[in-house]
N, C-alpha and C. Protein backbone atom coordinates (compact mmCIF):
# COMPACT_ATOMS: atom_id res chain seq x y z
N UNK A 1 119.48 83.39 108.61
CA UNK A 1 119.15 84.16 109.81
C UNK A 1 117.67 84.45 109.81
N UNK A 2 117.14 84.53 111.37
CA UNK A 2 115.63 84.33 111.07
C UNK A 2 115.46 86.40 111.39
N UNK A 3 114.07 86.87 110.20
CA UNK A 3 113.56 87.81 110.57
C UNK A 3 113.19 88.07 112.05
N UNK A 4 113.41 89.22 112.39
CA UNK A 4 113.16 90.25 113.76
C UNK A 4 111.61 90.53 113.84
N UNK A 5 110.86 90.78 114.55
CA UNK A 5 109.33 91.35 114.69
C UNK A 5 109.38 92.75 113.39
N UNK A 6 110.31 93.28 113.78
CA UNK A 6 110.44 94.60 112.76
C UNK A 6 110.81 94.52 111.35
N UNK A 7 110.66 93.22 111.09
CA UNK A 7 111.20 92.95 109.53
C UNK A 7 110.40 91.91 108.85
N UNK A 8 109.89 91.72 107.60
CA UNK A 8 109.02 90.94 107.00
C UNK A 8 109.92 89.63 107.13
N UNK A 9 109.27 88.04 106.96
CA UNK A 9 110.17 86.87 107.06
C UNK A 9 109.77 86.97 105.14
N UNK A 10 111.17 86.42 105.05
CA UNK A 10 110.88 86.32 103.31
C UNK A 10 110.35 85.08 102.73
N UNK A 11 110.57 84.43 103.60
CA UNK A 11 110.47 82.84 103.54
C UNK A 11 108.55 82.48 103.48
N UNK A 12 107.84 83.52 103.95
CA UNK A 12 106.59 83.09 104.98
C UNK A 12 105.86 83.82 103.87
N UNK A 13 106.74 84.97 103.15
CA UNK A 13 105.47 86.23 102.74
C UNK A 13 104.87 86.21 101.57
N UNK A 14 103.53 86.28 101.44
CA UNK A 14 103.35 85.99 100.05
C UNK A 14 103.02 87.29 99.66
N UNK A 15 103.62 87.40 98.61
CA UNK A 15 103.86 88.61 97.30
C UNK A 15 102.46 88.78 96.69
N UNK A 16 101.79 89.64 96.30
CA UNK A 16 100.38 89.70 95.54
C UNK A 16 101.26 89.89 94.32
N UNK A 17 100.84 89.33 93.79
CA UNK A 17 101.55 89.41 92.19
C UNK A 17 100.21 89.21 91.09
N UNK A 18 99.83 87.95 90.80
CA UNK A 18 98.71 88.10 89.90
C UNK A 18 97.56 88.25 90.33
N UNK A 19 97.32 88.71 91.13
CA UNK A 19 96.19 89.35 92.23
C UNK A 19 95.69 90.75 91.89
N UNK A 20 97.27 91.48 92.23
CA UNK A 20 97.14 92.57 92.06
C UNK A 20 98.87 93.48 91.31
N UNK A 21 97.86 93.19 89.50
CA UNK A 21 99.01 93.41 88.64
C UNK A 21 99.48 94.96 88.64
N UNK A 22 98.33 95.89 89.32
CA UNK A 22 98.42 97.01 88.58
C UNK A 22 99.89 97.07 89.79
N UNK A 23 100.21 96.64 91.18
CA UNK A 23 101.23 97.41 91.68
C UNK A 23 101.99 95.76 92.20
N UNK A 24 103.02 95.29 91.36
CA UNK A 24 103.16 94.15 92.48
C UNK A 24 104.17 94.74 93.12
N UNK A 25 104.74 93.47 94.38
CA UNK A 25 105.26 94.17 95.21
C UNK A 25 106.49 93.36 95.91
N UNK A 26 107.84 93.65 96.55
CA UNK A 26 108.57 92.66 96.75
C UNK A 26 109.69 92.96 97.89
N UNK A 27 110.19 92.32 98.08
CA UNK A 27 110.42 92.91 99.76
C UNK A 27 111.91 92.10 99.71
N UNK A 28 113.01 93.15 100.30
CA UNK A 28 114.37 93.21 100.42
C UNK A 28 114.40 92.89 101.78
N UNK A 29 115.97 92.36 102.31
CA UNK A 29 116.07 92.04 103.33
C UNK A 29 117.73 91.83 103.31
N UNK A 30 118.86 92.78 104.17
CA UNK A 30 120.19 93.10 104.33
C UNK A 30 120.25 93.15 105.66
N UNK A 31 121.13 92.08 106.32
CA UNK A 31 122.27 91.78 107.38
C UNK A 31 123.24 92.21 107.34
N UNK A 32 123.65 93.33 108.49
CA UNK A 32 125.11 94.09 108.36
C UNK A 32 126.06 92.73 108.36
N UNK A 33 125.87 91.94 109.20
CA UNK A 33 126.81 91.04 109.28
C UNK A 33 127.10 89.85 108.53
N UNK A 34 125.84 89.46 107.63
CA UNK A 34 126.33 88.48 106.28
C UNK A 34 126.74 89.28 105.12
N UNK A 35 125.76 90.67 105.07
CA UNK A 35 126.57 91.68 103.94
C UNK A 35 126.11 91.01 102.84
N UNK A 36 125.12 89.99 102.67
CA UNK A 36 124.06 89.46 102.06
C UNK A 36 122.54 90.15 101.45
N UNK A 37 122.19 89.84 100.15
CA UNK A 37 120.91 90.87 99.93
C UNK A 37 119.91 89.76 100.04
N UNK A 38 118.90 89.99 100.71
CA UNK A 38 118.18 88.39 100.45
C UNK A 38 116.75 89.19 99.55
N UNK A 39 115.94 88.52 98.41
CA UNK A 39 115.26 89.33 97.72
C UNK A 39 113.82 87.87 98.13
N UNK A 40 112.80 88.79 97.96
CA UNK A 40 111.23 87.84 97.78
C UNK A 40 111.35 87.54 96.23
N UNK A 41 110.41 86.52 96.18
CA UNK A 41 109.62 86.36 94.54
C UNK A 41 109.46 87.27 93.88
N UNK A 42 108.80 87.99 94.92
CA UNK A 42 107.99 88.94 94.01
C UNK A 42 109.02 89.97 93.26
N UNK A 43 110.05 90.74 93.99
CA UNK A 43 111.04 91.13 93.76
C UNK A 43 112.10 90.74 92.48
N UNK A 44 112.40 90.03 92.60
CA UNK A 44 113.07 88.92 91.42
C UNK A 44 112.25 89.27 90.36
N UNK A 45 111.19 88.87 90.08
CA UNK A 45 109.71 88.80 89.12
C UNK A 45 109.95 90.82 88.73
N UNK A 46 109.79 91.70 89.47
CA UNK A 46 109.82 93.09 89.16
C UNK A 46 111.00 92.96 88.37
N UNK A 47 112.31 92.53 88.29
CA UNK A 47 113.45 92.52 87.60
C UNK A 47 113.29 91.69 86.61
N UNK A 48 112.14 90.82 86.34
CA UNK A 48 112.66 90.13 85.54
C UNK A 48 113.19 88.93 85.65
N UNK A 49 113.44 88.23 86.37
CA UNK A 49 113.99 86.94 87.03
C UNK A 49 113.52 86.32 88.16
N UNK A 50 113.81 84.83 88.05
CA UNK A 50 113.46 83.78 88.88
C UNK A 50 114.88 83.60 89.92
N UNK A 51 114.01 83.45 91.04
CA UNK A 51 115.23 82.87 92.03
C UNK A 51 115.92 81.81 91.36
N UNK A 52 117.91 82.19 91.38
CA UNK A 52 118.10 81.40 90.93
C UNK A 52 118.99 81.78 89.74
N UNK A 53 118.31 82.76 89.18
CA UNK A 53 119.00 83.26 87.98
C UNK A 53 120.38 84.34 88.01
N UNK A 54 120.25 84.86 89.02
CA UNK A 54 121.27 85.64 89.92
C UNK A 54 121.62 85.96 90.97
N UNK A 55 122.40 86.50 91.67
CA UNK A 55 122.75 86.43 93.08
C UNK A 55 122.67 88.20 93.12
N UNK A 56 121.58 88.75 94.16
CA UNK A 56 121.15 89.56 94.60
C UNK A 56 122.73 90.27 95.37
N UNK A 57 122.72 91.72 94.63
CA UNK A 57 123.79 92.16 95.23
C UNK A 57 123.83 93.89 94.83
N UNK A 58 124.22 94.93 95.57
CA UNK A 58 123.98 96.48 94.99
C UNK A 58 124.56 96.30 93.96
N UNK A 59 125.21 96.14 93.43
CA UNK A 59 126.25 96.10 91.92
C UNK A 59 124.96 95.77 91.03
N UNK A 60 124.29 94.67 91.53
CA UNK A 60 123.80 93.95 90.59
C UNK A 60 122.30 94.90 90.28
N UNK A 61 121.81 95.31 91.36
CA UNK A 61 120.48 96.38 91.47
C UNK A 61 120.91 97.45 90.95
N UNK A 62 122.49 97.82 91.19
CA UNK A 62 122.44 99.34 90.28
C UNK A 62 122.77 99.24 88.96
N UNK A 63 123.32 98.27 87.76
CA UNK A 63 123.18 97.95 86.79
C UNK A 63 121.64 98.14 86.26
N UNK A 64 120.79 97.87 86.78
CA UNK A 64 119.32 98.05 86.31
C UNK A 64 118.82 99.13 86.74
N UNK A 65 119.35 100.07 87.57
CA UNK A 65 118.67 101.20 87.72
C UNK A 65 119.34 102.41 86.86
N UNK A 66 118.22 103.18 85.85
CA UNK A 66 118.51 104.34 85.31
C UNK A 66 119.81 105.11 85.35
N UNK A 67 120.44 105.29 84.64
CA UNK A 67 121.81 105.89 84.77
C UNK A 67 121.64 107.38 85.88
N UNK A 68 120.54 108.28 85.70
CA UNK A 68 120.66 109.45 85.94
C UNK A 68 119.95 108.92 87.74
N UNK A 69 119.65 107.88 87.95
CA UNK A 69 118.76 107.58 89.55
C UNK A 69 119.95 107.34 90.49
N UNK A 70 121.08 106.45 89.55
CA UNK A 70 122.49 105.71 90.27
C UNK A 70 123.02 105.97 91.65
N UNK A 71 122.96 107.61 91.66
CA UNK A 71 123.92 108.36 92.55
C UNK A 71 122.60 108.51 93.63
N UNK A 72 120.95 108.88 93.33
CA UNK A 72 120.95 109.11 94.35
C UNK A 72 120.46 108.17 95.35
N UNK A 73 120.19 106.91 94.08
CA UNK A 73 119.81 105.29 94.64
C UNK A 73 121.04 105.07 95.86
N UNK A 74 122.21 105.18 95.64
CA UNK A 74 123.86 104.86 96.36
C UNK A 74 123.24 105.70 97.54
N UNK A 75 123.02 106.88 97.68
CA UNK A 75 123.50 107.43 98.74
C UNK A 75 122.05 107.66 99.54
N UNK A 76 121.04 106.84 99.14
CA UNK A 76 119.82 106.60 99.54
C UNK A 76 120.46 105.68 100.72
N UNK A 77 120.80 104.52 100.16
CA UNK A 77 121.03 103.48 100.99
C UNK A 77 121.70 103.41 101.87
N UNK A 78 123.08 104.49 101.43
CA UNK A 78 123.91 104.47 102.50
C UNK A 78 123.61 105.30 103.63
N UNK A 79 122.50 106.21 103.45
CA UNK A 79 121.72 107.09 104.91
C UNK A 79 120.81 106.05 105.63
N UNK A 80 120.14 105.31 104.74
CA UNK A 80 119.58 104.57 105.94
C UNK A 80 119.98 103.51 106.46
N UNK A 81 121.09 102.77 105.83
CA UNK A 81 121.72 102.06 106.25
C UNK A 81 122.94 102.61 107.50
N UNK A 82 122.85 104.20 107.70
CA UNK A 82 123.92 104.71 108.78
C UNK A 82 123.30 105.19 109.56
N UNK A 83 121.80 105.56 109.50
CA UNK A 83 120.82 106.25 110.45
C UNK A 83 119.53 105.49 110.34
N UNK A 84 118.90 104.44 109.64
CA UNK A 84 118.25 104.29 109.53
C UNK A 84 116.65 104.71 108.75
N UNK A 85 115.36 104.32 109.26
CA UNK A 85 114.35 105.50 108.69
C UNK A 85 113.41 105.39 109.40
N UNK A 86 111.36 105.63 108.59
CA UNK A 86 111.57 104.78 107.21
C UNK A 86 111.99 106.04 106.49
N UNK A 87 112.22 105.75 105.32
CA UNK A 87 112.27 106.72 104.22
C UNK A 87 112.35 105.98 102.83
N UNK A 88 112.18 106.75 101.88
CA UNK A 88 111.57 106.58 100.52
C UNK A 88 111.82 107.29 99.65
N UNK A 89 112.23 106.34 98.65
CA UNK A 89 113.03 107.09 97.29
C UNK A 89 111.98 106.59 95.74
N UNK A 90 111.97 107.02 94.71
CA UNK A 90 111.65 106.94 93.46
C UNK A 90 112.55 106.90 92.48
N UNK A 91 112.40 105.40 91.80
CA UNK A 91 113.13 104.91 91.25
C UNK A 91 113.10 104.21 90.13
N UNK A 92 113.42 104.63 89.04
CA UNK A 92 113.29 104.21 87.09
C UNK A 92 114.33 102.72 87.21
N UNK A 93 113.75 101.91 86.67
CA UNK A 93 114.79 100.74 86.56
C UNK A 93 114.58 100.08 85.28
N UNK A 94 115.34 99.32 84.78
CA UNK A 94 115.02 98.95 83.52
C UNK A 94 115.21 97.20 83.70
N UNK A 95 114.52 96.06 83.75
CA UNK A 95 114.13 94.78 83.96
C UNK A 95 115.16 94.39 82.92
N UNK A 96 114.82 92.46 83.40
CA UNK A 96 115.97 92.37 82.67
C UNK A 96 115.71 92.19 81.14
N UNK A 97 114.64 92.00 80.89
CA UNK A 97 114.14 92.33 79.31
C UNK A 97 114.08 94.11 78.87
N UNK A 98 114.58 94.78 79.35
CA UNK A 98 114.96 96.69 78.84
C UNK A 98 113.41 96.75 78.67
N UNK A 99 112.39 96.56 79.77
CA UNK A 99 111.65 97.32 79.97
C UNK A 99 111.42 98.62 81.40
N UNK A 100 111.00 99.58 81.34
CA UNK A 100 111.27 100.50 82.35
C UNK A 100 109.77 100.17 83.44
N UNK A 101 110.49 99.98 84.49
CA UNK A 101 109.87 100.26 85.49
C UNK A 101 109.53 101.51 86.96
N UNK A 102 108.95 102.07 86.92
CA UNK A 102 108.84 103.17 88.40
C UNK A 102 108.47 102.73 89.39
N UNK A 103 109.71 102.34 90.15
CA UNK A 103 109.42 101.95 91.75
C UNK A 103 109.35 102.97 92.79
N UNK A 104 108.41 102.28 93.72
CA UNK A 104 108.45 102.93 95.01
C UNK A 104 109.30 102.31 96.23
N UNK A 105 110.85 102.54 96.22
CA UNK A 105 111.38 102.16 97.26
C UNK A 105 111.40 102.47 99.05
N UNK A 106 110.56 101.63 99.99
CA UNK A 106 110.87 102.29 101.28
C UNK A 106 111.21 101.11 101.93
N UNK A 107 112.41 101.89 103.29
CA UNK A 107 113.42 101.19 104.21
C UNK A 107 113.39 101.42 105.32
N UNK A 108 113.83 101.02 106.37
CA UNK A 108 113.84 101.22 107.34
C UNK A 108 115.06 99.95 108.39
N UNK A 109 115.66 100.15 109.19
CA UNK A 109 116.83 99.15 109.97
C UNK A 109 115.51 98.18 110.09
N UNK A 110 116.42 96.92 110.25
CA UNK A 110 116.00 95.88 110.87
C UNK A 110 116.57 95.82 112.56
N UNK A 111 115.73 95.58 113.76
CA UNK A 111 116.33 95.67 114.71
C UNK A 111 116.38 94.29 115.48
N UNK A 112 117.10 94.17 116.58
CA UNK A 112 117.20 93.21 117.21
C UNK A 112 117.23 93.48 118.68
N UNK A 113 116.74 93.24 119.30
CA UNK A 113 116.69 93.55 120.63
C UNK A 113 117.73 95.22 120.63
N UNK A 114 116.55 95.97 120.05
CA UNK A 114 116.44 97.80 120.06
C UNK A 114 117.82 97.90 119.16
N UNK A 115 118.98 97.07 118.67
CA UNK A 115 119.79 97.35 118.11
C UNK A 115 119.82 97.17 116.58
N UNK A 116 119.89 98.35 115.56
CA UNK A 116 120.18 97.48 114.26
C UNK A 116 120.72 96.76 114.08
N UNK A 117 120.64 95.73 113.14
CA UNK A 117 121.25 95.00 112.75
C UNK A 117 121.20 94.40 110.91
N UNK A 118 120.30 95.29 110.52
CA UNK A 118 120.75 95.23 108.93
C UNK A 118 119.22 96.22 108.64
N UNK A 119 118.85 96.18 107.41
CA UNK A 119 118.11 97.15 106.88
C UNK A 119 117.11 96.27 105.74
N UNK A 120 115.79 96.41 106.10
CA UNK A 120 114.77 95.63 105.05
C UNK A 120 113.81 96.97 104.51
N UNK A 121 113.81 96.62 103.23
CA UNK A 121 112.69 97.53 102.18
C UNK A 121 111.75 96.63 101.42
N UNK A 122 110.55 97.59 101.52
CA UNK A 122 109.56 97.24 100.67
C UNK A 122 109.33 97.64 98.68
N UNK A 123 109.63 97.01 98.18
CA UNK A 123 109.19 97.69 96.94
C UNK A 123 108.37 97.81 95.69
N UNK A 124 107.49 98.89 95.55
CA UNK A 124 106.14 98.92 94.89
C UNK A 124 106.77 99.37 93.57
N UNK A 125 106.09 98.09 92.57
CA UNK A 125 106.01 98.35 91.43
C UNK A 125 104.61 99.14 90.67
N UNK A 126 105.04 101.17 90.83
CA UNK A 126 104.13 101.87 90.13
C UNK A 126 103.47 101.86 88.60
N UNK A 127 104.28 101.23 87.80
CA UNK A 127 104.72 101.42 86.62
C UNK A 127 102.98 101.30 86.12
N UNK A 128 102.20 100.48 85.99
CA UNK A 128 100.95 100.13 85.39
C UNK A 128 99.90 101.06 86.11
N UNK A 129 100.01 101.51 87.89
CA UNK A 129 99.47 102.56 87.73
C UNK A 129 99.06 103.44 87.35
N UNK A 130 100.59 104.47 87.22
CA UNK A 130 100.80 105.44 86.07
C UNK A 130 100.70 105.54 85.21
N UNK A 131 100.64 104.48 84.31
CA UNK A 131 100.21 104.55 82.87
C UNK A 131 99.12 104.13 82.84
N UNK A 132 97.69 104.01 83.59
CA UNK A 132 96.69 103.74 83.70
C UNK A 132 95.58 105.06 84.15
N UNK A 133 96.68 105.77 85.37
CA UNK A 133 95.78 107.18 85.60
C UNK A 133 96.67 108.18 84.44
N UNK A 134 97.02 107.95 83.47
CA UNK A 134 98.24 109.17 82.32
C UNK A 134 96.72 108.80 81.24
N UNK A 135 96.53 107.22 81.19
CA UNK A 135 95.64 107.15 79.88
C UNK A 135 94.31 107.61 80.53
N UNK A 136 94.00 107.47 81.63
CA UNK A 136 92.68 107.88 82.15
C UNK A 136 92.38 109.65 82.18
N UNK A 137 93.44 110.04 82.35
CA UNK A 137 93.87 111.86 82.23
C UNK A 137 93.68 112.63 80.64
N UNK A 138 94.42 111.28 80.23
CA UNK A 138 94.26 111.56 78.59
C UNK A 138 93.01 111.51 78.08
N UNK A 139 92.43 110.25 78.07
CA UNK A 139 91.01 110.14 77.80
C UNK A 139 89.65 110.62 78.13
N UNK A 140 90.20 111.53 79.24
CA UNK A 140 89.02 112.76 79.94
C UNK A 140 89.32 113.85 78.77
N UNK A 141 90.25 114.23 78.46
CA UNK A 141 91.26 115.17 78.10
C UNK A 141 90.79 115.42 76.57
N UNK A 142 90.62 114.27 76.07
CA UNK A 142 90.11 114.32 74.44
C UNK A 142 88.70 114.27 74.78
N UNK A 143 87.99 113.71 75.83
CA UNK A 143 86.54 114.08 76.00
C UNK A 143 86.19 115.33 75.93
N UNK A 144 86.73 115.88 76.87
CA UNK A 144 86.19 117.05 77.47
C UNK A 144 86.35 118.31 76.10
N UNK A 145 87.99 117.95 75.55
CA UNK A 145 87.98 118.81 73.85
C UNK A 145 86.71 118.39 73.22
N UNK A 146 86.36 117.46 72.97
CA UNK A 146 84.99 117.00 72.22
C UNK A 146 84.14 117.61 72.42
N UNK A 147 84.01 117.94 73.83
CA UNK A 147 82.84 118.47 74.39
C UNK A 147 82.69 119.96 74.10
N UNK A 148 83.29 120.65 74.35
CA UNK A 148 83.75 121.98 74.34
C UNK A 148 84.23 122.43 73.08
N UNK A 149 84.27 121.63 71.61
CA UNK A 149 84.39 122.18 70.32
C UNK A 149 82.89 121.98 69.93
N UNK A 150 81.93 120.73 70.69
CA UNK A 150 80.82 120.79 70.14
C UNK A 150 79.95 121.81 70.52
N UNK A 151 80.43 122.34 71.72
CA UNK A 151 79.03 123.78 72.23
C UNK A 151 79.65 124.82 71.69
N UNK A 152 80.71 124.94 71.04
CA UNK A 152 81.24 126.32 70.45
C UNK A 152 80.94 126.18 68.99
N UNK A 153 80.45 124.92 68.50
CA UNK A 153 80.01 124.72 67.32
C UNK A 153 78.47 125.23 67.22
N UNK A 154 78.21 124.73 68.37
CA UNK A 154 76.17 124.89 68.34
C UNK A 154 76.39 126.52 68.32
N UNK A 155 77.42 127.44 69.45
CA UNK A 155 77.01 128.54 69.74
C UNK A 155 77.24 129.58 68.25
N UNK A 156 78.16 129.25 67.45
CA UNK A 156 78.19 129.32 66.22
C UNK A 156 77.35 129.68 65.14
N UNK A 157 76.99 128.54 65.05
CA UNK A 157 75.28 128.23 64.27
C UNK A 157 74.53 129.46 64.94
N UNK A 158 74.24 129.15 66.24
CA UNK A 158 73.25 129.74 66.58
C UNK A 158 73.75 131.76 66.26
N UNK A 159 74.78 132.06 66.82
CA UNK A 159 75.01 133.62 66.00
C UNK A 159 74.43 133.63 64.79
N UNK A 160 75.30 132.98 64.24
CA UNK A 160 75.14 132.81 62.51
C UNK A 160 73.61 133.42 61.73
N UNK A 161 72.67 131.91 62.58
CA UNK A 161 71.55 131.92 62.70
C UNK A 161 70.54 133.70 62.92
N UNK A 162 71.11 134.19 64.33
CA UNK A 162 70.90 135.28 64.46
C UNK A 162 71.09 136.59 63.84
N UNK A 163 72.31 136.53 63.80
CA UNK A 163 73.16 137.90 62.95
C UNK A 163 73.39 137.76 61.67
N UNK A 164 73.30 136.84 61.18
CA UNK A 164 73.36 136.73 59.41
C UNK A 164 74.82 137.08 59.64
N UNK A 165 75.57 136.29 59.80
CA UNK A 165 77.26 136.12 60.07
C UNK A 165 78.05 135.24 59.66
N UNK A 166 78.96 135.46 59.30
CA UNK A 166 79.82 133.95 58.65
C UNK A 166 80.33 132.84 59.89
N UNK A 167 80.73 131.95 59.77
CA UNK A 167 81.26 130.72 60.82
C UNK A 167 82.29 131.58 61.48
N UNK A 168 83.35 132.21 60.49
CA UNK A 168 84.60 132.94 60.82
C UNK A 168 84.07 134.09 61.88
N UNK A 169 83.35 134.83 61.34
CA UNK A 169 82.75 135.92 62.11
C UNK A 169 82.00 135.59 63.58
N UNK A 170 81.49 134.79 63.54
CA UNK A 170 80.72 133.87 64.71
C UNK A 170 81.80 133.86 66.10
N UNK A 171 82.85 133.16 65.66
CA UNK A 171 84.05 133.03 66.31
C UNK A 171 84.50 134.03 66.75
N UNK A 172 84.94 134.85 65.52
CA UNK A 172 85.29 136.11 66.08
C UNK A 172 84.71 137.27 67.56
N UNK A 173 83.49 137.25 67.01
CA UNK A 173 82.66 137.82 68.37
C UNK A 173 82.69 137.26 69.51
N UNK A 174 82.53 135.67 69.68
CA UNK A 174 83.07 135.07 71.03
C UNK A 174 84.26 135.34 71.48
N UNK A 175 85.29 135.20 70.64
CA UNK A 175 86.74 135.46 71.26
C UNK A 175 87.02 136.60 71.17
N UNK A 176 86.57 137.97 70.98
CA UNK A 176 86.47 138.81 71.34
C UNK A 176 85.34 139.10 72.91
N UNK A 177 84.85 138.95 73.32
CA UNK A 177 84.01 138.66 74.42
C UNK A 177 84.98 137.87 75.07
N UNK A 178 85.32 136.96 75.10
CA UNK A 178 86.24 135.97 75.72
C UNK A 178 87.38 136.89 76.45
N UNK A 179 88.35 137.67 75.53
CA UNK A 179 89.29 138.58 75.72
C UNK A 179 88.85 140.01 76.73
N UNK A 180 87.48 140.54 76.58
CA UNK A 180 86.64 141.54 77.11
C UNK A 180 87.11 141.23 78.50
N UNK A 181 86.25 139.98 78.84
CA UNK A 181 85.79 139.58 80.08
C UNK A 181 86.29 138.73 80.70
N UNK A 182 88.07 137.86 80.22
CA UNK A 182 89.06 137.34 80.51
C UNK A 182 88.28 135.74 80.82
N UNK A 183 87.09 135.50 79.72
CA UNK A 183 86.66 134.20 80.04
C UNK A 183 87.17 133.20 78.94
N UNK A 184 87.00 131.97 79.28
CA UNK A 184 87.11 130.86 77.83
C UNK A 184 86.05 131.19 76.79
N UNK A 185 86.71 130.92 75.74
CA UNK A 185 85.80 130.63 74.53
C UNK A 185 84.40 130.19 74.60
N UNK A 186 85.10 129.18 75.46
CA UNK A 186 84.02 127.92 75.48
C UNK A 186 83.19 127.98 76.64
N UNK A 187 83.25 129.27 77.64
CA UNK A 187 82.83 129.63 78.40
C UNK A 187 81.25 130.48 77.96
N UNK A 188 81.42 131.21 76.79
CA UNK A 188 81.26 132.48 76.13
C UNK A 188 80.26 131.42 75.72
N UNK A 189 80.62 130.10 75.06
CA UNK A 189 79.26 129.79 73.76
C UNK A 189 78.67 129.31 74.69
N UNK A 190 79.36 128.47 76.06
CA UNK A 190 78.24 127.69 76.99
C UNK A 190 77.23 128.51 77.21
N UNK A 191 77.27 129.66 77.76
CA UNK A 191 76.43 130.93 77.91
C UNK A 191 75.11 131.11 76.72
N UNK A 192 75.91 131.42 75.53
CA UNK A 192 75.04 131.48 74.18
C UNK A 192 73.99 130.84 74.08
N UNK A 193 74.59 129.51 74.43
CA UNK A 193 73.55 128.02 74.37
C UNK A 193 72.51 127.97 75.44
N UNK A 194 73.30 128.13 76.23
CA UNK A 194 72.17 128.40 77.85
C UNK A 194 71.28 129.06 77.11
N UNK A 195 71.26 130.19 76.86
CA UNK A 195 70.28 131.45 77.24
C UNK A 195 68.96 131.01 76.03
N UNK A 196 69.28 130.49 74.88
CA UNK A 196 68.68 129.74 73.94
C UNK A 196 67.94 128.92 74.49
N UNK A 197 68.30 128.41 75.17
CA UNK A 197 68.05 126.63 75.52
C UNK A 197 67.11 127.02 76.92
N UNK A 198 66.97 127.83 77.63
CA UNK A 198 65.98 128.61 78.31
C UNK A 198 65.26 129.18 77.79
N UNK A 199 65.30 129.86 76.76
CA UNK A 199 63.95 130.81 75.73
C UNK A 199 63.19 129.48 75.44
């Protein structure tokens, strides 16, 4: 059956796949009346498989999706498949090699002259995203500690320096000040250092 204006042709579409690894992407396509799942490349490839290797079917998509997603994957489909959309669900799946993937599922009817007639989705593979802005979060994250043990180190010294004070004691007076004036630590030595670093 040929795609509607309102529905991607699967046949025509090309998938960005090694283009663009961080999100590929793959596109569903369901006829109320063949009751048929028709899947893209690209799609297949997110699971794990080549056209060919299986016959596209909900049984077969909810086997790979997360035990705890199951119920609300089912009754995702069956709203827009009874009302239509678009709308959009998030979804853990596990490929067919038991690696986990986070998709972005969205749907919407397929129409035919103003009438549905089956339901096509798009679906974004997040997975390399997220673990790309998690390590990028992280790696600010141990910066910024770096940063902020080294000016509480200088501000340290520099008491020390001043007050004839131990390292322990040094500390102490900042985080007491800190507690005073409901600021960071590391707020307290940035200050220290400033006012130095201006004299």
């Amino acid at each position: 059956m040929t795609s509607s204006n309102n529905s991607p042709a699967l046949s025509s579409a090309k998938i960005p796949h090694e283009d663009f690894l961080d999100c590929p992407t793959g596109l569903v396509e369901y006829y109320f009346a063949e009751g048929i799942f028709h899947w893209s490349e690209g799609l297949y490839r997110i699971y794990g498989y080549e056209r060919g290797d299986v016959v596209p079917s909900m049984d077969m998509a909810l086997a790979h999706i997360e035990p705890a997603d199951r119920p609300a994957v089912q009754a995702y489909w069956d709203r827009v498949a009874a009302v239509g959309g678009p709308s959009s669900i998030y979804v853990s799946i596990r490929d067919r090699k038991d690696r986990q993937h986070k998709l972005l599922f969205s749907a919407d009817y397929i129409l035919e002259g103003g009438a549905p007639v089956g339901v096509w989705g798009v679906v974004v593979d997040l997975t390399q995203s997220i673990h790309s802005d998690r390590h990028q979060l992280a790696t600010e994250a141990v910066a910024a500690s770096a940063l902020n043990r080294a000016v509480i180190e200088q501000a340290k010294g520099i008491l020390m320096g001043r007050l004839g004070i131990t390292a322990d004691e040094a500390y102490e007076l900042m985080s007491q000040q800190s507690q005073d004036t409901n600021r960071k630590v590391y707020a307290i030595a940035h200050e220290i250092v400033e006012r130095i670093t201006r004299r």
